[in-house]
Protein backbone atom coordinates (compact mmCIF):
# COMPACT_ATOMS: atom_id res chain seq x y z
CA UNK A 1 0.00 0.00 0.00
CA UNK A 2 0.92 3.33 -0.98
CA UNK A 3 1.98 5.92 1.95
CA UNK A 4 -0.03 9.01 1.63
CA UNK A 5 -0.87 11.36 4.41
CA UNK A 6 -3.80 9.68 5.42
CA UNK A 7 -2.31 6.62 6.73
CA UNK A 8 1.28 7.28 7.53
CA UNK A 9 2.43 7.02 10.95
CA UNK A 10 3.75 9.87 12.58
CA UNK A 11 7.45 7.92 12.60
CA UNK A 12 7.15 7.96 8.51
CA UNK A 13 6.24 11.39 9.04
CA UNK A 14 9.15 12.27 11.14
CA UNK A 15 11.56 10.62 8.76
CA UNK A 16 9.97 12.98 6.12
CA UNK A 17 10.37 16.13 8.04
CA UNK A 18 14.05 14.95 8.68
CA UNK A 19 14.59 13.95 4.75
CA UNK A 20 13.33 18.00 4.33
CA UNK A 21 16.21 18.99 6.30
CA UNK A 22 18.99 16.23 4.76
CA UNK A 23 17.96 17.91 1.39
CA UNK A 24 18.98 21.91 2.08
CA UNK A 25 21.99 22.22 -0.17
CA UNK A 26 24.63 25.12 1.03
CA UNK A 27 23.20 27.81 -1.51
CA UNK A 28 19.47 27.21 0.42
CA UNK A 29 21.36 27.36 4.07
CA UNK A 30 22.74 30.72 3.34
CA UNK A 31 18.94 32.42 2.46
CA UNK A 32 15.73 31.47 4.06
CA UNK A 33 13.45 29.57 2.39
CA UNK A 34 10.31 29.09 1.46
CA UNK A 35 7.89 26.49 0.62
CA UNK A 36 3.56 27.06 -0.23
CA UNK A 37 1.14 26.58 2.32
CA UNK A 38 -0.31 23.35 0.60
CA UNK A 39 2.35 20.93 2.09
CA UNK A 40 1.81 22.75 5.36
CA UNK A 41 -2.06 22.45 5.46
CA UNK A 42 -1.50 18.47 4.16
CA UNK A 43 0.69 18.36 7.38
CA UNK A 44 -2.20 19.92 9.79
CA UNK A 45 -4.98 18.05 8.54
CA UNK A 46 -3.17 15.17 9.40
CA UNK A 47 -2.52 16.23 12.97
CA UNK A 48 -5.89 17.12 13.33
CA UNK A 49 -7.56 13.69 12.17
CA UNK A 50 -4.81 11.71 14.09
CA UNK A 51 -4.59 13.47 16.82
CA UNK A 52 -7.86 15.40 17.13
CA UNK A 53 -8.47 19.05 17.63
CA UNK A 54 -7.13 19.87 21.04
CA UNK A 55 -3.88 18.10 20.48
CA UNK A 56 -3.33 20.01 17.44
CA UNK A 57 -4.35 23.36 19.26
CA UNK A 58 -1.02 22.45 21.99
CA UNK A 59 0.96 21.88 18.95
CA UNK A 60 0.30 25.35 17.54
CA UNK A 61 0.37 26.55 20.22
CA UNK A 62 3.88 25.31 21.30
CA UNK A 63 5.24 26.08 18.09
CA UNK A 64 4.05 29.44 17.55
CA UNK A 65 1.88 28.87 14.31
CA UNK A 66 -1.43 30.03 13.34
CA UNK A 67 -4.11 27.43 14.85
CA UNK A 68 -7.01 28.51 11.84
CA UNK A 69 -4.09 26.85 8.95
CA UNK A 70 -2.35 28.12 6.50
CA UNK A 71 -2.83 29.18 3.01
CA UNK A 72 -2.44 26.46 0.27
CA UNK A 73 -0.89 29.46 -2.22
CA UNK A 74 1.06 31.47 -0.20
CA UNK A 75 4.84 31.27 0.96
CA UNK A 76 5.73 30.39 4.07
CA UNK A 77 9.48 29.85 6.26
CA UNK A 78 10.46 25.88 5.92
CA UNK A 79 10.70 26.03 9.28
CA UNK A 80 7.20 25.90 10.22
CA UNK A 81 7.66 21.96 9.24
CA UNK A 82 10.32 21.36 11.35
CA UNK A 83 9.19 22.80 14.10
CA UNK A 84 5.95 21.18 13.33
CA UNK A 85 7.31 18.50 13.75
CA UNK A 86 9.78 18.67 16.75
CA UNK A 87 6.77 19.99 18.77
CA UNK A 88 4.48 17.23 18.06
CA UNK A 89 7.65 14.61 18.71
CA UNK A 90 7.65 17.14 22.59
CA UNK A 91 4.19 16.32 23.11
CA UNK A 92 4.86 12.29 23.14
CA UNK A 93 3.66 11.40 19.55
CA UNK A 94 6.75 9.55 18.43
């Protein structure tokens, strides 16, 4: 079965957010970078149906990020996934 963001375990999902960071070359290290709001909403929904809402309201909360989503076309810092991610590992789902 294919892994899509519906049934991936948070583990796969770590080792994707970690991938994201393996991948930075030196020219994107020196600039900060940006990715659309469509892989950050993908990542939220998935927190929210896995988790449930309250959950997901701590994680925003703990990483300072905006608890009514994001915006599938605009930019936002890469960093939102990482600490995404890092936050919801805090909280015990890892």
């Amino acid at each position: 079965m294919e892994t899509t963001w519906k049934n991936a375990s948070f583990i796969q999902l770590r080792g994707m957010f970690s991938f994201h960071r393996l991948i930075k070359s030196k020219r994107t290290r020196t600039r900060a970078t940006r990715m659309y709001g469509l892989l950050l909403q993908s990542a939220a929904s998935y927190l929210k149906r896995r988790y449930g809402d309250e959950i997901y309201a701590q994680i925003c909360r703990d990483a300072n990020i905006p608890p009514a989503g994001f915006s599938t076309h605009n930019k936002y810092s890469e960093k939102i996934m990482t600490e995404m991610g890092l936050v919801t590992a805090k909280v015990g789902f890892c």
